[in-house]
Protein backbone atom coordinates (compact mmCIF):
# COMPACT_ATOMS: atom_id res chain seq x y z
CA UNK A 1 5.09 11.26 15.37
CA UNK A 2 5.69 8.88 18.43
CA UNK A 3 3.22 6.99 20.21
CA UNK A 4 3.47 4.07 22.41
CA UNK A 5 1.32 1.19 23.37
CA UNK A 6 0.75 -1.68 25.58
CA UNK A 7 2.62 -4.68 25.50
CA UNK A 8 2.37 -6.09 22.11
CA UNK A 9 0.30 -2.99 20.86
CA UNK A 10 1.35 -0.44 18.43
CA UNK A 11 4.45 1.93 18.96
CA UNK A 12 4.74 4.46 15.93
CA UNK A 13 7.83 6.51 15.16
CA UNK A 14 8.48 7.21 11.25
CA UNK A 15 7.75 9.51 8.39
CA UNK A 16 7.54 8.83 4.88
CA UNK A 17 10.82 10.96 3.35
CA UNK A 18 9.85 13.97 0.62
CA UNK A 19 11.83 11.71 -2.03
CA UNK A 20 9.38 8.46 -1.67
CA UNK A 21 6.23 11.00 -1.49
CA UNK A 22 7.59 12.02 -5.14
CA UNK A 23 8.41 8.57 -5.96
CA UNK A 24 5.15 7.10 -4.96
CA UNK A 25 2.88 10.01 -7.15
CA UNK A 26 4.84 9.61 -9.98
CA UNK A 27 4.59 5.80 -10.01
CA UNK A 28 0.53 6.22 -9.24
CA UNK A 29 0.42 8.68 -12.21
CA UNK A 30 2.53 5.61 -14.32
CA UNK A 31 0.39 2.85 -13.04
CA UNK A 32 -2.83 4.46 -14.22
CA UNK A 33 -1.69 6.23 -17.40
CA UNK A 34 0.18 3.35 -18.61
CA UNK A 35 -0.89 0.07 -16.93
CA UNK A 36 -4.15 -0.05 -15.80
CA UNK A 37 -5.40 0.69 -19.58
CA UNK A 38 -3.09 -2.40 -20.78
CA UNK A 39 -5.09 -4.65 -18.50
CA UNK A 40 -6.99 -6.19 -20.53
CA UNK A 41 -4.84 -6.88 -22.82
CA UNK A 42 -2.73 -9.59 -19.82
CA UNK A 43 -6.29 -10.79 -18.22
CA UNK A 44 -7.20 -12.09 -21.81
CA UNK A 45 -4.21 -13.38 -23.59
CA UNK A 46 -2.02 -14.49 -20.59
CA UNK A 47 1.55 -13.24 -19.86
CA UNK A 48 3.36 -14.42 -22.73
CA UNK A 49 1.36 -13.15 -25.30
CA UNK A 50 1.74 -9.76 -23.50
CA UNK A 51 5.46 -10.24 -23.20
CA UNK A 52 6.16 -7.28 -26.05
CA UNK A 53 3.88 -5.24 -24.19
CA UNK A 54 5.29 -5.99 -20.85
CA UNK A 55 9.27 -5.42 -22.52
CA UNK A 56 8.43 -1.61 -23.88
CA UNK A 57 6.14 -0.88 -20.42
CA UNK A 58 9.97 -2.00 -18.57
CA UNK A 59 11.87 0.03 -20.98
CA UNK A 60 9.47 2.93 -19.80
CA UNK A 61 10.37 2.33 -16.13
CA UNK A 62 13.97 1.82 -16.78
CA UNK A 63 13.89 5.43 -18.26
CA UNK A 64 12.63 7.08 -15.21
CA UNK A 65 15.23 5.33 -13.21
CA UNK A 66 12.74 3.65 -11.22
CA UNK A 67 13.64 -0.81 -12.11
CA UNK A 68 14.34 -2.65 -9.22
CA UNK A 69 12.91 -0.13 -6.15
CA UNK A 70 14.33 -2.67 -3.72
CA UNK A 71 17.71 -3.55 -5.79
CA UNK A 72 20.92 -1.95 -4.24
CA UNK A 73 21.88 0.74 -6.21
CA UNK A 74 25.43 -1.04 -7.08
CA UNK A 75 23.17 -4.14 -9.01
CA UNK A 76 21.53 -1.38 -11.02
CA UNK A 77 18.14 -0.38 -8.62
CA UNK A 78 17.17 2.26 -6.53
CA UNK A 79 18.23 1.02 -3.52
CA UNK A 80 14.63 1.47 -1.62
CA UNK A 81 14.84 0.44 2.26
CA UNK A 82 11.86 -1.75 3.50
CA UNK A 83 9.95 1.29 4.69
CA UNK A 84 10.13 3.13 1.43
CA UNK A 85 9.34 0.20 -1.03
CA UNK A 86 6.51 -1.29 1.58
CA UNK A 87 4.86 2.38 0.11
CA UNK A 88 5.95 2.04 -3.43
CA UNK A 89 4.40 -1.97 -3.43
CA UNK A 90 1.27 -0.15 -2.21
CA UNK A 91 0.89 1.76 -5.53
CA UNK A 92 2.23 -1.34 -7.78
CA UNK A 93 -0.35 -3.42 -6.18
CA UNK A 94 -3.34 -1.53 -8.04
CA UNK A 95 -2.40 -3.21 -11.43
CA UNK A 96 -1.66 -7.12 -11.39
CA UNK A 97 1.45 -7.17 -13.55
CA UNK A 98 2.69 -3.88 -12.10
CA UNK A 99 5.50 -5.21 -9.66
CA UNK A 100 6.82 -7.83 -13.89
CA UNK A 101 6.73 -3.72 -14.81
CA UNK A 102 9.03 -2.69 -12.70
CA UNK A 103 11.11 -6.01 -11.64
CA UNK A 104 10.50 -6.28 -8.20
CA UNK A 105 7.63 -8.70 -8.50
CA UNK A 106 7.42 -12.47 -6.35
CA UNK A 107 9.55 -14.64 -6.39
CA UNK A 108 12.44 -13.16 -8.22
CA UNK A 109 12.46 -10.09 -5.70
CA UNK A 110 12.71 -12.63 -2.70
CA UNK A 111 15.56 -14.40 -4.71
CA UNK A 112 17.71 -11.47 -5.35
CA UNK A 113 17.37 -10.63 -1.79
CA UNK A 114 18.37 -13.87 -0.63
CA UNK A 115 21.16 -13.70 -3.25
CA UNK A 116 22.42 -10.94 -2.74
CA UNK A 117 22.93 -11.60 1.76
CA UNK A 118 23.82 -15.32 0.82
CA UNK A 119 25.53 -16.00 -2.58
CA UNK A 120 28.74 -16.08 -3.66
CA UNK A 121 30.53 -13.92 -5.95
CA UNK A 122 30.01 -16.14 -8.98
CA UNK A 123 26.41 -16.57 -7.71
CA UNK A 124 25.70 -12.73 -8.11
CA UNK A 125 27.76 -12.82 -11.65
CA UNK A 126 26.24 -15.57 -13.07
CA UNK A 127 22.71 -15.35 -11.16
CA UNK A 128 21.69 -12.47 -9.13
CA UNK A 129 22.65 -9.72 -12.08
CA UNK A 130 21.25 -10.41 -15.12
CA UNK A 131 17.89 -11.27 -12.46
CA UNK A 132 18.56 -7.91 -11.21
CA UNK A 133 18.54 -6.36 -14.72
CA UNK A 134 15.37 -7.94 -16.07
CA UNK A 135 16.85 -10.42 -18.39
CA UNK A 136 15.81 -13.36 -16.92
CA UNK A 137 13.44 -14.96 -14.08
CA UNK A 138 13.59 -17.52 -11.60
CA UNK A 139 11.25 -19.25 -9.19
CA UNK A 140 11.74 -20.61 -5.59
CA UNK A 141 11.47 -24.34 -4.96
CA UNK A 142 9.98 -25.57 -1.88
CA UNK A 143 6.51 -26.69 -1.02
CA UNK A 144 5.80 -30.27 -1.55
CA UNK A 145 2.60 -31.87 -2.12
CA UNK A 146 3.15 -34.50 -0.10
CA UNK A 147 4.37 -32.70 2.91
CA UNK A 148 2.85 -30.24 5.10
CA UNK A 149 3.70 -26.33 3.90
CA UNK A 150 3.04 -25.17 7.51
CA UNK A 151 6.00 -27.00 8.81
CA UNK A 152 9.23 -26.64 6.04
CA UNK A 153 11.41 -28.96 8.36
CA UNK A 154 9.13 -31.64 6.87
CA UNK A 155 10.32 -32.64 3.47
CA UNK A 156 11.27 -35.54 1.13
CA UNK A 157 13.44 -33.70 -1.52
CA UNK A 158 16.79 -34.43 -0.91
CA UNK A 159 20.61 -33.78 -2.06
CA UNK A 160 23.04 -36.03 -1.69
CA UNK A 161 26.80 -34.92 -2.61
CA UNK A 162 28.49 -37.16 -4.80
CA UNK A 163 31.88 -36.01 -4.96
CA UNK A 164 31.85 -31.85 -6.00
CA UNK A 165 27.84 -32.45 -6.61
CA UNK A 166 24.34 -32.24 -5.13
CA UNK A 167 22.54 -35.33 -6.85
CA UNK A 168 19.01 -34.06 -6.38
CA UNK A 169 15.69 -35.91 -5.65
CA UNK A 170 12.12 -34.95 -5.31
CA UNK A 171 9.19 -33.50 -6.04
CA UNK A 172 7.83 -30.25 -5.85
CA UNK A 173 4.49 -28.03 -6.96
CA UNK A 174 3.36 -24.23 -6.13
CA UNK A 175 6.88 -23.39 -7.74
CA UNK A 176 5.17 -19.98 -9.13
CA UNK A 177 6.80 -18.85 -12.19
CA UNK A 178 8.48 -21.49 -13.06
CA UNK A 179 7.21 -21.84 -16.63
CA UNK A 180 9.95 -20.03 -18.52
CA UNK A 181 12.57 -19.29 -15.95
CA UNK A 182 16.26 -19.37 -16.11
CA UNK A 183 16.52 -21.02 -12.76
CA UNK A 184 15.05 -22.18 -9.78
CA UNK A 185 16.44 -21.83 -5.94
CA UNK A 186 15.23 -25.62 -4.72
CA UNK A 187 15.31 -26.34 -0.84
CA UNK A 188 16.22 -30.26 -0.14
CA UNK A 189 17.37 -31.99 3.10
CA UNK A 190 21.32 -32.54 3.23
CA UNK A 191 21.63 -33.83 6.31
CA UNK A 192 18.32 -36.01 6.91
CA UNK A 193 19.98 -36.67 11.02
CA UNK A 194 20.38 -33.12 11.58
CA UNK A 195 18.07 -30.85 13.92
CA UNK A 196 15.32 -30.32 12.69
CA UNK A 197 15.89 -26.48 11.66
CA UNK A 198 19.26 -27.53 9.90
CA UNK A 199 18.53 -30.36 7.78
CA UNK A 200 18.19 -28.75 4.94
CA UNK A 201 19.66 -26.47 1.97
CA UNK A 202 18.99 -23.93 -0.93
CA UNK A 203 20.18 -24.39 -3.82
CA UNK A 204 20.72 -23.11 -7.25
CA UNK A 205 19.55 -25.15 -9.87
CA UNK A 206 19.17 -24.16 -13.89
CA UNK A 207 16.12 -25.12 -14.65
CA UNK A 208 17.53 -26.85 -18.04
CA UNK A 209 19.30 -29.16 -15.94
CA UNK A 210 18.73 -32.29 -17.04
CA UNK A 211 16.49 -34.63 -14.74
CA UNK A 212 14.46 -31.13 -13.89
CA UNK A 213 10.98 -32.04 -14.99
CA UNK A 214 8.14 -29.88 -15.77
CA UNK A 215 4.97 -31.58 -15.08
CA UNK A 216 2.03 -28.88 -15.40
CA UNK A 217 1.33 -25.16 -14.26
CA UNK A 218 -1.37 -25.88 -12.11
CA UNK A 219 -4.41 -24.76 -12.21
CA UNK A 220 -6.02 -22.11 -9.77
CA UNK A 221 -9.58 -22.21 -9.72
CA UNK A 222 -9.82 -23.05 -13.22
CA UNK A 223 -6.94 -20.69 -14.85
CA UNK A 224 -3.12 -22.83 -15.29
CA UNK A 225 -2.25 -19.10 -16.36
CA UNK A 226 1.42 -19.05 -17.84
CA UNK A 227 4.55 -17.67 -17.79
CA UNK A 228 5.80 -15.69 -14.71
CA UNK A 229 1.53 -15.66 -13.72
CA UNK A 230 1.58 -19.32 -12.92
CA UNK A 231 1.80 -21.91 -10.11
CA UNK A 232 4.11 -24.77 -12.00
CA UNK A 233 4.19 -29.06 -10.72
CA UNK A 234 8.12 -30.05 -10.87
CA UNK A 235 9.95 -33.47 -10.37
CA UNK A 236 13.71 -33.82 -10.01
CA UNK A 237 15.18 -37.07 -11.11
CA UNK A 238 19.07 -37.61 -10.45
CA UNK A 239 19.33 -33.57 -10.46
CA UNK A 240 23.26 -33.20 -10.38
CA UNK A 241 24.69 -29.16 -9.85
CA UNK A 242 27.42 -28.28 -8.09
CA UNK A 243 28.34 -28.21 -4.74
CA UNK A 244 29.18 -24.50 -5.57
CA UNK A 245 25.55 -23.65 -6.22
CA UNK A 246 24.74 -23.83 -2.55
CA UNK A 247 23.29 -20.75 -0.79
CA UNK A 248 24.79 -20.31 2.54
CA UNK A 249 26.02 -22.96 4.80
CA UNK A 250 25.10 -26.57 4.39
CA UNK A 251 22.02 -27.09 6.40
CA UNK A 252 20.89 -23.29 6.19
CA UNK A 253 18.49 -23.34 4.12
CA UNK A 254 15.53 -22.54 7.04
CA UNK A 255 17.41 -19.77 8.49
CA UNK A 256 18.15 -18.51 4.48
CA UNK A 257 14.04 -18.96 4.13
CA UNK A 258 12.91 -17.03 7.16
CA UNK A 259 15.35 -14.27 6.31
CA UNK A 260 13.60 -13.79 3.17
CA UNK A 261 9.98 -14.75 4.14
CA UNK A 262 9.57 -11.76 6.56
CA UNK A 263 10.81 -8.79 4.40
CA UNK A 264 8.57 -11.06 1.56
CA UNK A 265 5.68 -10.40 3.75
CA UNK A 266 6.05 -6.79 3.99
CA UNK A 267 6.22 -6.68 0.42
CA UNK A 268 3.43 -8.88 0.29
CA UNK A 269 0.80 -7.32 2.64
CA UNK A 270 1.37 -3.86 0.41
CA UNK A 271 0.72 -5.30 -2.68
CA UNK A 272 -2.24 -6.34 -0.60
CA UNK A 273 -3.22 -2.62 0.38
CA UNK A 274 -2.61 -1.81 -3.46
CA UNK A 275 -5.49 -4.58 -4.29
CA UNK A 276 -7.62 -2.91 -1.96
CA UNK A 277 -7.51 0.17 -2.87
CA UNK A 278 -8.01 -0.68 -6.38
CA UNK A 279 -11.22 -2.63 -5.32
CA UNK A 280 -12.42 -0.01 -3.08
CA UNK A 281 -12.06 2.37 -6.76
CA UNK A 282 -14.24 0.00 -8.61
CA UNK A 283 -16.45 -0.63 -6.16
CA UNK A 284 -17.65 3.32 -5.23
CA UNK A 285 -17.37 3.80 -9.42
CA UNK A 286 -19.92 1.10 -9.57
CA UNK A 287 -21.86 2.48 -6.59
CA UNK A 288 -22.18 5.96 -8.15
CA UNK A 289 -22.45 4.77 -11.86
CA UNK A 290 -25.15 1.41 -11.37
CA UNK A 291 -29.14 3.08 -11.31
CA UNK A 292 -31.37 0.62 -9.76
CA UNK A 293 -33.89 2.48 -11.24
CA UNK A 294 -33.94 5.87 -12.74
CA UNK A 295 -32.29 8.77 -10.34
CA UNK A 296 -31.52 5.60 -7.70
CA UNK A 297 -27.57 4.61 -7.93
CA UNK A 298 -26.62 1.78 -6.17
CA UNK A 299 -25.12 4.13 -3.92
CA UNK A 300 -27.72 5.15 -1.82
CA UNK A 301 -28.37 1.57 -0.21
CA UNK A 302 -27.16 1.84 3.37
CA UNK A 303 -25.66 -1.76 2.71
CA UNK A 304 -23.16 -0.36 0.33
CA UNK A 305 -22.41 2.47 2.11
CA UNK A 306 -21.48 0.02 4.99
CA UNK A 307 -19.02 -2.12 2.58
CA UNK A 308 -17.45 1.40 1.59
CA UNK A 309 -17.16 3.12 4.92
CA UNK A 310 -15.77 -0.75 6.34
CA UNK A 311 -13.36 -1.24 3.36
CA UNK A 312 -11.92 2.41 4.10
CA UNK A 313 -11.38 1.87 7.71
CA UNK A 314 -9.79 -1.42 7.47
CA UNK A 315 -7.26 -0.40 4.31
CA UNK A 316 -6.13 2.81 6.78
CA UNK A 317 -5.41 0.06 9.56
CA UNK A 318 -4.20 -2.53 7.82
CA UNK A 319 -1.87 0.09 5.65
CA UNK A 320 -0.71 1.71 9.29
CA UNK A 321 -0.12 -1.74 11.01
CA UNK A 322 2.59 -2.83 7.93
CA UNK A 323 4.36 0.79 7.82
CA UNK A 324 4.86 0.11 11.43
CA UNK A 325 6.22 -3.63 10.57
CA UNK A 326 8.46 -2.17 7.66
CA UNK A 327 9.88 0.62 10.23
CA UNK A 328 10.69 -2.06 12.96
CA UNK A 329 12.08 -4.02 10.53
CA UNK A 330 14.21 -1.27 9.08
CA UNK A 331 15.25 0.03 12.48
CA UNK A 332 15.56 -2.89 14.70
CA UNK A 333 15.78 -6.17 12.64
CA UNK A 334 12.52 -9.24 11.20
CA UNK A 335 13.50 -11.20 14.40
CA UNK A 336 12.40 -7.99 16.57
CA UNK A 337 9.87 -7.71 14.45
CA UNK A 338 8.02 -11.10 13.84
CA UNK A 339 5.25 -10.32 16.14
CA UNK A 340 4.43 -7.56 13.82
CA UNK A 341 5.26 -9.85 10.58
CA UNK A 342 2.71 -12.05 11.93
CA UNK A 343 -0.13 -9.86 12.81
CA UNK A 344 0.02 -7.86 9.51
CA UNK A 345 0.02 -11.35 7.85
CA UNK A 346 -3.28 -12.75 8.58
CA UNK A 347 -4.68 -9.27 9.53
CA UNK A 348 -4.21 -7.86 6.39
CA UNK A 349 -5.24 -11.08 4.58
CA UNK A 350 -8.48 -11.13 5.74
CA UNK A 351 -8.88 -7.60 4.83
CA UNK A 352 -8.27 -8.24 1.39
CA UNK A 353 -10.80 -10.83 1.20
CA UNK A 354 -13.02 -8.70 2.27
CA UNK A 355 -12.58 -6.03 0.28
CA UNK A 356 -12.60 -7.68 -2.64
CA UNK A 357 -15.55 -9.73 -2.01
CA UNK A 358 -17.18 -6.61 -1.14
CA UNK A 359 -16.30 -5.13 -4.57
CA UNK A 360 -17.34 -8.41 -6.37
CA UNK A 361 -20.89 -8.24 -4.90
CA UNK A 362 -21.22 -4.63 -5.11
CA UNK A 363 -20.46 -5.46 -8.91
CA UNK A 364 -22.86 -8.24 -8.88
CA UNK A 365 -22.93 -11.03 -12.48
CA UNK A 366 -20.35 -7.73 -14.04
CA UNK A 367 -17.88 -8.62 -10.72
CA UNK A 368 -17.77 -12.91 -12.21
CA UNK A 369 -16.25 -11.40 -15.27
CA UNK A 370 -12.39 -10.95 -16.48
CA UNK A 371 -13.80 -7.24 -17.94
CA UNK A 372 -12.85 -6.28 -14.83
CA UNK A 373 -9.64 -6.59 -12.37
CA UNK A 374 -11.68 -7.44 -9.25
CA UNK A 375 -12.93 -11.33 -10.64
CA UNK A 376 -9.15 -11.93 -11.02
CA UNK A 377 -8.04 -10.60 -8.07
CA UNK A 378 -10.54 -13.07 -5.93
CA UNK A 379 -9.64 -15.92 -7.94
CA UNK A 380 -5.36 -15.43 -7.12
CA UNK A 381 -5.39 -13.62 -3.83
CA UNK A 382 -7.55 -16.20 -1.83
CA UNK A 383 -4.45 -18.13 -1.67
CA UNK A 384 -3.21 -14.66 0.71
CA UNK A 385 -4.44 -16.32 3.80
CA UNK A 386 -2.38 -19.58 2.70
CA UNK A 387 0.71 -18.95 1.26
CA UNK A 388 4.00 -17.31 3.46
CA UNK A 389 2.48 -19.38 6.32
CA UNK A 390 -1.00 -20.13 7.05
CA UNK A 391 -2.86 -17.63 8.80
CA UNK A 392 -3.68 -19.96 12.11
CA UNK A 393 0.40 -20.96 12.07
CA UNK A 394 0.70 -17.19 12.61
CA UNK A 395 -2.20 -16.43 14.64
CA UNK A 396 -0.62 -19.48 17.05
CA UNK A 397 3.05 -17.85 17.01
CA UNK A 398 1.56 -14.27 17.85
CA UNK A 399 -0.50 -15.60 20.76
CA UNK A 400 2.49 -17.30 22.40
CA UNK A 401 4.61 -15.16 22.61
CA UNK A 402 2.09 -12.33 23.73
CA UNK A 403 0.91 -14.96 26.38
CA UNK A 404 4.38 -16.67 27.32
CA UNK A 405 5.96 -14.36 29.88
CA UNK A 406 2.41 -14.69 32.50
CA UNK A 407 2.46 -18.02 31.65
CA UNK A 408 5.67 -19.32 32.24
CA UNK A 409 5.65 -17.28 35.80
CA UNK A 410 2.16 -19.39 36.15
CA UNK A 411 4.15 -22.42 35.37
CA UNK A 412 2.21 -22.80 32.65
CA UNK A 413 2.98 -24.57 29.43
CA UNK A 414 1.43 -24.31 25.81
């Protein structure tokens, strides 16, 4: 299928391969055989009391050949390209702990990514595979409270070498997952008199490092959660690691973060879909199944009717408008691409909040409730429209670059 658009509009040319189509149903039949029925279990007790559970569900998907969709084949995965595991995300995203299941969940997919482009050999040996096999997790280090997570040239975490080390300094919260991981990628300014774009570095730090501190998991509307389903407060005091344990080039580190926050939104925004759909489910079983009064489901109230035919639209847009981001990306690069990173960003955002505030009222007092998926999926996925970049940063880049080539032969500046 081909069509083109306008400037900045929609150009489509991709279909989904046989093999994914067979991936994807298999991994539906999975998630709602073998997940969905375990979720109470992880939306009462918390992720480390479900950690048995969660080991035997991977051992299940490590069986089937199907751990680590977006790992390259030679670090034990399947080797999925952008395209293909945007559509396998989509069916993960139905269950919350679906993408722990099968090891490509946030942000240990991100840091295997940025691993495997960036790190050294003794990186991937000592780091990147035994992440890549499911024997331990990490966490990604960078938003501070004190400084402004819109703009990531801004921060006061620093590394200064001292000889063959990084003597590390700052603080840090929103490092998700950090409660119980092996190690944590931690961006800090190395040259504070660079440009502004190459001040900084990532680097590897063990989180048993001494001077790492663990202050709190945060927490999120009321729930500090725990585990890998957390949002953790850190502090690094005198932090020394090797100079070895840098990603990349010295002052890198915001070229190394935009290479992996684009494909991260891809993954992202289906996950997203995958939460929609899974709302839209409960929402028409509750529709059909709730009697206002005998012979009377909820159902027949043109209001509801609205939410469902609205919710359906908008998941088919949304789901079309990332397929087309994943293709670009596959085909032609993220940097030819960030338009379409951008748009699918806050578009698809907003369509998750709506969906799942659609579900929650459809639900009514039953949709405030952990007995079922939808209460926790509005109390963790507001943060959507936050997180990767604030919608309006996004919603700003989009319009100037759509707007700068008839302004700049206007002589116009924005």
């Amino acid at each position: 299928m081909s069509v083109e658009g306008p400037a900045g509009g929609l150009s489509v040319d991709f279909s989904i391969p046989a093999s994914v189509k067979e991936h994807r149903a298999k991994i539906r039949d999975f998630v709602d055989r073998e997940l969905i029925p375990q979720e109470k279990q992880f939306l009462t007790h918390g992720f480390t009391k479900s950690l048995p559970m969660i080991e035997e569900l991977r051992n299940k998907v490590r069986a089937m050949g199907y751990f680590g969709p977006q790992i390259p084949k030679e670090y034990g995965g399947m080797g999925l390209s952008f395209m293909e595991f945007a559509l396998i995300s989509e069916e993960l995203g139905r269950c919350p702990f679906a993408h722990v299941i099968f090891n490509c969940q946030a942000p240990d997919a991100g840091n295997m990514e940025i691993l495997h482009e960036f790190g050294t050999h003794e990186q991937h040996e000592k780091f990147l595979r035994p992440l890549a096999a499911g024997k331990i997790r990490s966490c990604f280090s960078m938003t501070e409270p004190n400084s402004p997570g819109s703009n990531p040239t801004i921060m006061t975490t620093t590394a200064v070498k001292e000889g063959d080390h990084y003597v590390i300094n700052g603080h840090k919260w929103f490092t998700s997952a950090a409660d119980g991981s092996a190690f944590t990628i931690v961006m800090a300014v190395t040259d504070s008199a660079g440009a502004p774009h190459e001040r900084a570095s990532q680097i590897i730090v063990p989180m048993d490092t001494p001077g790492v501190q663990f202050i709190r998991n945060i927490p999120v509307m009321g729930e500090a959660g725990d585990g890998w389903a957390s949002h953790a407060e850190l502090k690094y005091q005198d932090v020394r690691v090797p100079i070895s344990n840098r990603l990349g080039n010295e002052g890198a580190g915001f070229a190394i973060a935009q290479s992996r926050l684009g494909p991260g939104r891809i993954h992202h925004c289906m996950r997203w879909i995958g939460i929609c759909e899974r709302s839209l489910e409960v929402m028409i079983k509750r529709a059909i199944s709730r009697e206002l009064a005998p012979g009377e489901p909820l159902a027949r109230r043109q209001t509801v009717q609205n939410w469902i035919a609205e919710s359906r639209a908008e998941i088919n847009a949304a789901r079309l408008m990332i397929q087309h981001a994943a293709w670009r990306i596959d085909k032609e690069g993220a940097k030819e691409a960030r338009n379409d990173i951008s748009m699918i960003k806050f578009y698809v955002a907003d369509v998750l909040q709506k969906v799942v505030d659609r579900a929650v009222q459809t639900l009514g007092a039953l949709g405030m409730t952990d007995d079922v998926v939808v209460a926790y999926y509005y109390r963790h996925e507001r943060a959507a429209r936050i997180y990767d970049g604030p919608d309006e940063v996004h919603k700003v880049s989009v319009a100037r670059r759509v707007l700068q080539e008839e302004l700049a032969k206007a002589g116009i500046r924005i």
